[in-house]
PDB file of N, CA and C in Angstrom:
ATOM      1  N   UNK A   1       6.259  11.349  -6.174  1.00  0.00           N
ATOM      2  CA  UNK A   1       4.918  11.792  -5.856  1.00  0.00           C
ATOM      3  C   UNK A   1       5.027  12.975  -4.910  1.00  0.00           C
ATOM      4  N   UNK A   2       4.069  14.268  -5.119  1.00  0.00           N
ATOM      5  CA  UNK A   2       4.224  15.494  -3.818  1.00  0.00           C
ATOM      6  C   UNK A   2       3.282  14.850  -3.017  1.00  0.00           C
ATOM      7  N   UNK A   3       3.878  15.790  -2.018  1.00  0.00           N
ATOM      8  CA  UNK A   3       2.993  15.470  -0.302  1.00  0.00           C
ATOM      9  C   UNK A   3       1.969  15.698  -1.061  1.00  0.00           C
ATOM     10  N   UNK A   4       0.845  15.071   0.382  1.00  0.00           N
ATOM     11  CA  UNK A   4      -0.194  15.527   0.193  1.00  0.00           C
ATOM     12  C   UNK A   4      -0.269  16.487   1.076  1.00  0.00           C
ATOM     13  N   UNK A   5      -1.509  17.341   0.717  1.00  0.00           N
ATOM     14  CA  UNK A   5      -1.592  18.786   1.513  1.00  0.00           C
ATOM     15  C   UNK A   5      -2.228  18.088   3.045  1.00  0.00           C
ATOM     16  N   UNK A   6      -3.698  17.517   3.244  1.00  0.00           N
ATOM     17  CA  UNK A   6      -4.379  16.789   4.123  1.00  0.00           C
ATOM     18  C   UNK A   6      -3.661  15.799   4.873  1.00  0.00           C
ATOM     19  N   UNK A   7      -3.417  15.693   6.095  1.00  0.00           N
ATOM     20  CA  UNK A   7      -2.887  14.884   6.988  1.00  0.00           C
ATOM     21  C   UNK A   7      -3.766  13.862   6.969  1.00  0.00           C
ATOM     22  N   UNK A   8      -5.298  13.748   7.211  1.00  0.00           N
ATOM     23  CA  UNK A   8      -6.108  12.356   6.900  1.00  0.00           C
ATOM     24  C   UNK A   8      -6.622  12.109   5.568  1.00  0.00           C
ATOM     25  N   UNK A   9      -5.858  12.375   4.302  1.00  0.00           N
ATOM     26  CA  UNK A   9      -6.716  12.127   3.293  1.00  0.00           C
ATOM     27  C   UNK A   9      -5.942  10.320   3.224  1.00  0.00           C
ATOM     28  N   UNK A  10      -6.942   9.478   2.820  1.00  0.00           N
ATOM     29  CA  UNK A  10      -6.732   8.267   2.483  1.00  0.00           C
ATOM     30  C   UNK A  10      -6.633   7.968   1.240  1.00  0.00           C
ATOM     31  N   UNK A  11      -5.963   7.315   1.200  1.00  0.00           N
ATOM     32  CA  UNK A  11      -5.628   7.071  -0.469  1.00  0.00           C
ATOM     33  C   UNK A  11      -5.691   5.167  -0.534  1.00  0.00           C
ATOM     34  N   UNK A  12      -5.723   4.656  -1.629  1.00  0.00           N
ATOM     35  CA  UNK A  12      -5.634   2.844  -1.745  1.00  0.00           C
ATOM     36  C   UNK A  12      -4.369   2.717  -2.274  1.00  0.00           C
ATOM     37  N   UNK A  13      -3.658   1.736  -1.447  1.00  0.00           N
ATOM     38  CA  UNK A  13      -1.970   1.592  -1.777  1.00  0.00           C
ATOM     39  C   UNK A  13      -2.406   0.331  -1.863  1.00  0.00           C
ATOM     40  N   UNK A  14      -1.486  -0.119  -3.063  1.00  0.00           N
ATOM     41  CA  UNK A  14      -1.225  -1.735  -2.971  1.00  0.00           C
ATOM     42  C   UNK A  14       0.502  -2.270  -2.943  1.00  0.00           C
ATOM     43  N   UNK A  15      -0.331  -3.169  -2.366  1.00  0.00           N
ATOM     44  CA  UNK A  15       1.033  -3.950  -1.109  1.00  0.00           C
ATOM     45  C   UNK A  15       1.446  -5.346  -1.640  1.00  0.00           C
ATOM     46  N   UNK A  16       2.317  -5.607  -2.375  1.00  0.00           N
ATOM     47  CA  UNK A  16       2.283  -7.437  -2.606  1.00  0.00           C
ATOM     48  C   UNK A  16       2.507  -8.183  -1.610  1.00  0.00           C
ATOM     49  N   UNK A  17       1.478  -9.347  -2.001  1.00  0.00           N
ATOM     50  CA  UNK A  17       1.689 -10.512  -1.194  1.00  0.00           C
ATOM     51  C   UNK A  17       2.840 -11.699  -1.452  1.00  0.00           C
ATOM     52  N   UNK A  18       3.227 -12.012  -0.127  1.00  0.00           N
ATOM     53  CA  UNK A  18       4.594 -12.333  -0.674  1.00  0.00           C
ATOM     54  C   UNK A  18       4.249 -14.120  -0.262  1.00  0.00           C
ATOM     55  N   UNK A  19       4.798 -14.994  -1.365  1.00  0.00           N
ATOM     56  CA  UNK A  19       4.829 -16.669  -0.985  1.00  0.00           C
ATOM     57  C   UNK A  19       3.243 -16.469  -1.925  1.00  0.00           C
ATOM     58  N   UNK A  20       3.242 -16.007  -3.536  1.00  0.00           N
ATOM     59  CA  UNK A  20       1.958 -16.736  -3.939  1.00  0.00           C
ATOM     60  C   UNK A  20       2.215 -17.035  -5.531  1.00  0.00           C
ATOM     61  N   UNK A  21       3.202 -17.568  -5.742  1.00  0.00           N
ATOM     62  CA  UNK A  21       3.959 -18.314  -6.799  1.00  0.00           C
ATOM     63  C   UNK A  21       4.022 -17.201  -7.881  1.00  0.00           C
ATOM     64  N   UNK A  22       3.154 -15.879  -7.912  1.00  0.00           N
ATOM     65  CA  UNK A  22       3.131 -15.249  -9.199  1.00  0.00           C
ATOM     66  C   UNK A  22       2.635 -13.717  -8.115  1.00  0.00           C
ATOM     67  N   UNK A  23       2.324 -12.352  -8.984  1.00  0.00           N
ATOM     68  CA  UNK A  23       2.278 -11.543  -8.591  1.00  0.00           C
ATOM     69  C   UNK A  23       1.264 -10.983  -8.183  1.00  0.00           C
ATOM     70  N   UNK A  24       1.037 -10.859  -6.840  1.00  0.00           N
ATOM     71  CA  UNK A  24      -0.486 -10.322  -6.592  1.00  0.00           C
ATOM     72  C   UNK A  24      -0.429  -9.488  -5.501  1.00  0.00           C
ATOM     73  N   UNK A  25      -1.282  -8.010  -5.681  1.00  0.00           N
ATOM     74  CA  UNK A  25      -1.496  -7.087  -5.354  1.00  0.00           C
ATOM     75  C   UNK A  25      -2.292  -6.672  -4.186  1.00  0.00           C
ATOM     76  N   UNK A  26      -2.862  -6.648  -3.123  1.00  0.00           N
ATOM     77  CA  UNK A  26      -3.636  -6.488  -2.567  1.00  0.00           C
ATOM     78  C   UNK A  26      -4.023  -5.098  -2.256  1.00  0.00           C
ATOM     79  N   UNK A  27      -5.362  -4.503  -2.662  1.00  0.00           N
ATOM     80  CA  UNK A  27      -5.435  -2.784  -2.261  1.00  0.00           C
ATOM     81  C   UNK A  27      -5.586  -2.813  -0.890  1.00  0.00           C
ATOM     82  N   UNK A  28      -5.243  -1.866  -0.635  1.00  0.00           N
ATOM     83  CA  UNK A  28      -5.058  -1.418   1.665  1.00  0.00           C
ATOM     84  C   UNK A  28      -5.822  -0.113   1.356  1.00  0.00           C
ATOM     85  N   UNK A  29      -6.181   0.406   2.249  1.00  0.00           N
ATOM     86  CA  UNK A  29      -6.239   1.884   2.621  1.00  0.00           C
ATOM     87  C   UNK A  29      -5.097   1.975   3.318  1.00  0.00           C
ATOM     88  N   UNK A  30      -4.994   3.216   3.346  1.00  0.00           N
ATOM     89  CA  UNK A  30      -3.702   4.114   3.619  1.00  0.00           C
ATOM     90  C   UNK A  30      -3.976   5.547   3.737  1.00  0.00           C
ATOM     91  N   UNK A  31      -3.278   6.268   4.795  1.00  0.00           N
ATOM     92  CA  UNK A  31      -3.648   7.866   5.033  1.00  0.00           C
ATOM     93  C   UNK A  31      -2.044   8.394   4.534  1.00  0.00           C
ATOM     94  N   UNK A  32      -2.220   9.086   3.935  1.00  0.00           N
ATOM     95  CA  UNK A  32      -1.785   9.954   3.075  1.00  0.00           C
ATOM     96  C   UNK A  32      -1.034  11.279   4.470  1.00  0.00           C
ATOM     97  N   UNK A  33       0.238  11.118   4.778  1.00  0.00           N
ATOM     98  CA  UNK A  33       1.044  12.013   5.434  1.00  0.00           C
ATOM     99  C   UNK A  33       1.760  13.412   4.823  1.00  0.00           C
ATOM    100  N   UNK A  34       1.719  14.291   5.715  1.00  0.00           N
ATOM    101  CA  UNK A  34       2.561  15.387   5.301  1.00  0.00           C
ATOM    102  C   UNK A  34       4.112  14.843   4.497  1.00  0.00           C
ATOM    103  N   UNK A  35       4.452  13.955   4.558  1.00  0.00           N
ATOM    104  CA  UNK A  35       6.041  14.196   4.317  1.00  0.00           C
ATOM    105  C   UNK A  35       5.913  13.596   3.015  1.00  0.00           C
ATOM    106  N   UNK A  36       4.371  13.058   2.326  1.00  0.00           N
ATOM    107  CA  UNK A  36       4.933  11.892   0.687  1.00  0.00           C
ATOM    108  C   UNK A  36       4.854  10.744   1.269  1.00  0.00           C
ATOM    109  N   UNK A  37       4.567  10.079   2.413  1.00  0.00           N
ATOM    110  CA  UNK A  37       4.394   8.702   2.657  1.00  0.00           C
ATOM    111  C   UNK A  37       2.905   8.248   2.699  1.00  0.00           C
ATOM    112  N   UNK A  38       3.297   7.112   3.254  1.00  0.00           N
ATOM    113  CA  UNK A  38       1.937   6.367   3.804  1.00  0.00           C
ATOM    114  C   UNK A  38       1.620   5.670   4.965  1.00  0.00           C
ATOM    115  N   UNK A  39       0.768   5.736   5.692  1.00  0.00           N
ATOM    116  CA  UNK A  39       0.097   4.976   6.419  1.00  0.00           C
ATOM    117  C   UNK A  39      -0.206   3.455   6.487  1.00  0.00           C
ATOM    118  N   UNK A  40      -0.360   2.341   5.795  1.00  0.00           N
ATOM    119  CA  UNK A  40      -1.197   1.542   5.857  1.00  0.00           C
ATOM    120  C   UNK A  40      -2.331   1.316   7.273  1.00  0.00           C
ATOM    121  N   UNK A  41      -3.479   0.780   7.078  1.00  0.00           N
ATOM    122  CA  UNK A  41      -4.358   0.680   7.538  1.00  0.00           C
ATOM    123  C   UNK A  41      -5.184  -0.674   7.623  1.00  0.00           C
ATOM    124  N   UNK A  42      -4.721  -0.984   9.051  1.00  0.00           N
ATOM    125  CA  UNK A  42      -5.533  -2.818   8.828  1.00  0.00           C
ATOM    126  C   UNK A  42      -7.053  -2.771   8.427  1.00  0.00           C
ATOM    127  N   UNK A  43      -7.157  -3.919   7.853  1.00  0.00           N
ATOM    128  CA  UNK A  43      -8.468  -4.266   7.341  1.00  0.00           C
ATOM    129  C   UNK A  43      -9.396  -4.915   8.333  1.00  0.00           C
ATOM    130  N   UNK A  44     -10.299  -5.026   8.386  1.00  0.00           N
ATOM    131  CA  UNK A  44     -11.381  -5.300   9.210  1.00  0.00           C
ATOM    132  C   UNK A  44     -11.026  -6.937   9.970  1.00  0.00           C
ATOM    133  N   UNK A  45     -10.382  -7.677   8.320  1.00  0.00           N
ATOM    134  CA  UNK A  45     -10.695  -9.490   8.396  1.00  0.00           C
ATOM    135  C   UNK A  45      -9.172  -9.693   8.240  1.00  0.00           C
ATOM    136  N   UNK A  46      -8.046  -9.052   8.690  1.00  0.00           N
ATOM    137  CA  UNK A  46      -7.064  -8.943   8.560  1.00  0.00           C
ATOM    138  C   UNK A  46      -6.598 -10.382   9.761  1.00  0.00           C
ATOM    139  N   UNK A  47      -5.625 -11.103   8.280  1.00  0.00           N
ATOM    140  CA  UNK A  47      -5.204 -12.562   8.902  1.00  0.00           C
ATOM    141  C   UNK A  47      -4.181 -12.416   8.196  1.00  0.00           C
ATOM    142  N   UNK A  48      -2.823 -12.115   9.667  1.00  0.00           N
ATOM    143  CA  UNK A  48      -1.280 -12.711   8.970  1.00  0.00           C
ATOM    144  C   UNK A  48      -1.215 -14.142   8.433  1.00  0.00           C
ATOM    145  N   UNK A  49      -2.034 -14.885   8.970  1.00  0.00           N
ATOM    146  CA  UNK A  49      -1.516 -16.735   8.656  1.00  0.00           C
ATOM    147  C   UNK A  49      -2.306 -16.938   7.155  1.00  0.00           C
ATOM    148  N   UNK A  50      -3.418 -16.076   6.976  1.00  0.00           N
ATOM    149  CA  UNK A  50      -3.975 -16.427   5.609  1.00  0.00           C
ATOM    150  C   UNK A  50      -2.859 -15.779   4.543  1.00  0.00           C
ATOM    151  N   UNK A  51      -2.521 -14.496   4.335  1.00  0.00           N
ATOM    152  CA  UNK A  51      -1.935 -13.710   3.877  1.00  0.00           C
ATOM    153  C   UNK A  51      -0.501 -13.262   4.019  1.00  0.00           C
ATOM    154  N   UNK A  52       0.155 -13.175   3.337  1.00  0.00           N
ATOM    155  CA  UNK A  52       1.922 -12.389   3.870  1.00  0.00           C
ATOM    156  C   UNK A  52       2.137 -11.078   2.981  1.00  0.00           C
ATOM    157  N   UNK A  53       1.546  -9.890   3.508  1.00  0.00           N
ATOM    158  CA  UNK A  53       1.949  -8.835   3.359  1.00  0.00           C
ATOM    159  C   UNK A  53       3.293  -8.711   3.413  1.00  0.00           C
ATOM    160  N   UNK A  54       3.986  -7.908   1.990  1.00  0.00           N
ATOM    161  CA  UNK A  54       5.499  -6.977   1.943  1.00  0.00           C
ATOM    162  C   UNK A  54       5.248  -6.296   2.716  1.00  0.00           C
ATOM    163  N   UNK A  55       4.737  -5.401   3.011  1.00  0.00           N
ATOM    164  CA  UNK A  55       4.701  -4.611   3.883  1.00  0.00           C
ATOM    165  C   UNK A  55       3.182  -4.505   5.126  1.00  0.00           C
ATOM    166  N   UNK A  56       3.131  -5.125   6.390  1.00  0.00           N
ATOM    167  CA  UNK A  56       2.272  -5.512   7.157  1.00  0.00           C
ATOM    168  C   UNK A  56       1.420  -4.312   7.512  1.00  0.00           C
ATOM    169  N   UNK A  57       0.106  -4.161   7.826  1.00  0.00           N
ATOM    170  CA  UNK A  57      -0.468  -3.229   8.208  1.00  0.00           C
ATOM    171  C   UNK A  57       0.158  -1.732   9.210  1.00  0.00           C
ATOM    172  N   UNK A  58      -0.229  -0.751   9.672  1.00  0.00           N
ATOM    173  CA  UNK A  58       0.283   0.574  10.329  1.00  0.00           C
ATOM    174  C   UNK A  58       1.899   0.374   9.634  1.00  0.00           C
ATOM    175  N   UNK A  59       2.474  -0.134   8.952  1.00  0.00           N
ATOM    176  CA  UNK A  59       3.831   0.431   8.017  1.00  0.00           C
ATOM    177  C   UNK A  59       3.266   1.410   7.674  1.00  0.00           C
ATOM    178  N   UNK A  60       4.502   2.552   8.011  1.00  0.00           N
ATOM    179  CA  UNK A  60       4.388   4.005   6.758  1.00  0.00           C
ATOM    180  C   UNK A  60       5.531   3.332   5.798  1.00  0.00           C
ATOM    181  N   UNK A  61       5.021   3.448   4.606  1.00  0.00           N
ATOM    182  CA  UNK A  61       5.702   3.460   3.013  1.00  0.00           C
ATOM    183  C   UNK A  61       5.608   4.729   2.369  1.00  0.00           C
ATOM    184  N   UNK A  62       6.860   4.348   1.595  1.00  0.00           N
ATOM    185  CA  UNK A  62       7.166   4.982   0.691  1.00  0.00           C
ATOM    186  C   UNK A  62       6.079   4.096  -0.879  1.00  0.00           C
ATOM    187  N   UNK A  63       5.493   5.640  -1.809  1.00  0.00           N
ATOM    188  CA  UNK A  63       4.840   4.419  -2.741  1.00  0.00           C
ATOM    189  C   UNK A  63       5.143   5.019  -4.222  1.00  0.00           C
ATOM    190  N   UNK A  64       5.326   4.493  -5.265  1.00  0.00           N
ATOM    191  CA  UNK A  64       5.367   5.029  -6.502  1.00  0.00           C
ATOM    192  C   UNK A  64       3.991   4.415  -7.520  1.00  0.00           C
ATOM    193  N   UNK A  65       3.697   5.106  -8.160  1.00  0.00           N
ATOM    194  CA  UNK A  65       2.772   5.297  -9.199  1.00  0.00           C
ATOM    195  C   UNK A  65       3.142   3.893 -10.308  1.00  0.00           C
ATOM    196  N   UNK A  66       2.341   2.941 -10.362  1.00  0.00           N
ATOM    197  CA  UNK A  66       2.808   2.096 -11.180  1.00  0.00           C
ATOM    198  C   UNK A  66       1.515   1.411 -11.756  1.00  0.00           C
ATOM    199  N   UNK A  67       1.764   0.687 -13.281  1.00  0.00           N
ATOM    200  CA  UNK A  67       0.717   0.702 -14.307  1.00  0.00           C
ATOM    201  C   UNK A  67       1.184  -1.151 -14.379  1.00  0.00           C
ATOM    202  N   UNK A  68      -0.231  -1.299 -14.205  1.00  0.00           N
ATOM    203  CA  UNK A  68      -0.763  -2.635 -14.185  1.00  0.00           C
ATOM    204  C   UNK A  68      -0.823  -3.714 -15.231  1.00  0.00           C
ATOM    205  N   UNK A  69      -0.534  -5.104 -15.385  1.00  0.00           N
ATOM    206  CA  UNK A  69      -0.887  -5.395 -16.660  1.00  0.00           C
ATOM    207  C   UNK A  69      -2.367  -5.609 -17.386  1.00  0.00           C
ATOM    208  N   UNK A  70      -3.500  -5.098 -16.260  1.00  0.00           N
ATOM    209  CA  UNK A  70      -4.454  -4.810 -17.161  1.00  0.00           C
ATOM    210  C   UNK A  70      -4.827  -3.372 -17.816  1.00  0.00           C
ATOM    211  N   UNK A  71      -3.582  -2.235 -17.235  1.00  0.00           N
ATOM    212  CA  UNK A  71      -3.469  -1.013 -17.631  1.00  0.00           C
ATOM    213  C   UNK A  71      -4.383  -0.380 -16.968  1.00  0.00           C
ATOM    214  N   UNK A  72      -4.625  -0.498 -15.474  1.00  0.00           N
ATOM    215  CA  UNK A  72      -4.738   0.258 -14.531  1.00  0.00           C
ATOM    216  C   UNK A  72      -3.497   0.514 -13.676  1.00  0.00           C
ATOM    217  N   UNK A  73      -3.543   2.060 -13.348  1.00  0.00           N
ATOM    218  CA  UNK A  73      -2.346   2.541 -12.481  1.00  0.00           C
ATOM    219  C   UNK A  73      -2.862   2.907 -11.072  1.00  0.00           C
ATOM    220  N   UNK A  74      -2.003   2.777  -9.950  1.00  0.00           N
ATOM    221  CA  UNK A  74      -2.177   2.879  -8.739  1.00  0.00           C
ATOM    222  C   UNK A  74      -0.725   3.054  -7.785  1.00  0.00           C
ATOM    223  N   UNK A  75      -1.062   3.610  -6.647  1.00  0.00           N
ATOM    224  CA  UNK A  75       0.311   3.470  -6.044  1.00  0.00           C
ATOM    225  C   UNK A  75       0.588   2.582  -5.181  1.00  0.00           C
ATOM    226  N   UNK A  76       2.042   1.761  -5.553  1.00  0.00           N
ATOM    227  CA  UNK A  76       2.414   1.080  -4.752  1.00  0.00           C
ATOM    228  C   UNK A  76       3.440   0.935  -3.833  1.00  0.00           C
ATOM    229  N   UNK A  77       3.270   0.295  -2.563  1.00  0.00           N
ATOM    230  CA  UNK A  77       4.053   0.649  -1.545  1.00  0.00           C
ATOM    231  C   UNK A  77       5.200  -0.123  -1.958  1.00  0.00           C
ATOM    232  N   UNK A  78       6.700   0.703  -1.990  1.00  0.00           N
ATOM    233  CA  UNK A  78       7.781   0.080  -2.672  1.00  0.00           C
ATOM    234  C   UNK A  78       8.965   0.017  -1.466  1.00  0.00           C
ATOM    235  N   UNK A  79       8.670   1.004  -0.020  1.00  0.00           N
ATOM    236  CA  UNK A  79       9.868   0.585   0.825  1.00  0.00           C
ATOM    237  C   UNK A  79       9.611   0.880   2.058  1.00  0.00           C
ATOM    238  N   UNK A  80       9.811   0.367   3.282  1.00  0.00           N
ATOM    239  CA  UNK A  80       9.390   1.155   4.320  1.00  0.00           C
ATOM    240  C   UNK A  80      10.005   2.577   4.298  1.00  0.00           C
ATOM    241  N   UNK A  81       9.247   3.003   4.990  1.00  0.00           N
ATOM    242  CA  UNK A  81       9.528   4.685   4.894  1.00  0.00           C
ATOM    243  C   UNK A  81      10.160   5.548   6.495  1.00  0.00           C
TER     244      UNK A  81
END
């Protein structure tokens, strides 16, 4: 993926949740950095004990472009960055 040009443009990264027997996605906001990374951005109702984020809120990731099995594509955060 190229940088983005905008230091605050936000973009929706999804982050898997990890410990939920099968694969599930959760969208975050995320600000979009000069270098090709990401931001994540806590959520308002944000609960570690409900949820186990791969990657926990303010992580910058690394994210790649990936296609869904209902054949929506989005980027997802694939490593810390």
């Amino acid at each position: 993926m190229s940088a983005p040009e905008d230091i605050d443009t936000e973009a929706v990264v999804y982050v898997q949740l990890l410990d939920e027997g099968t694969d599930v996605w959760r969208p975050v906001r995320a600000t979009a950095l000069p270098d090709g990374t990401f931001r994540l951005l806590e959520p308002d109702r944000y609960d570690p004990n409900v949820e186990t984020w791969e990657f926990p809120p303010s992580t910058k990731v690394r994210c790649v472009t990936r296609k869904f099995t209902d054949g929506d594509e989005g980027l997802v955060a694939v490593a810390r960055a």
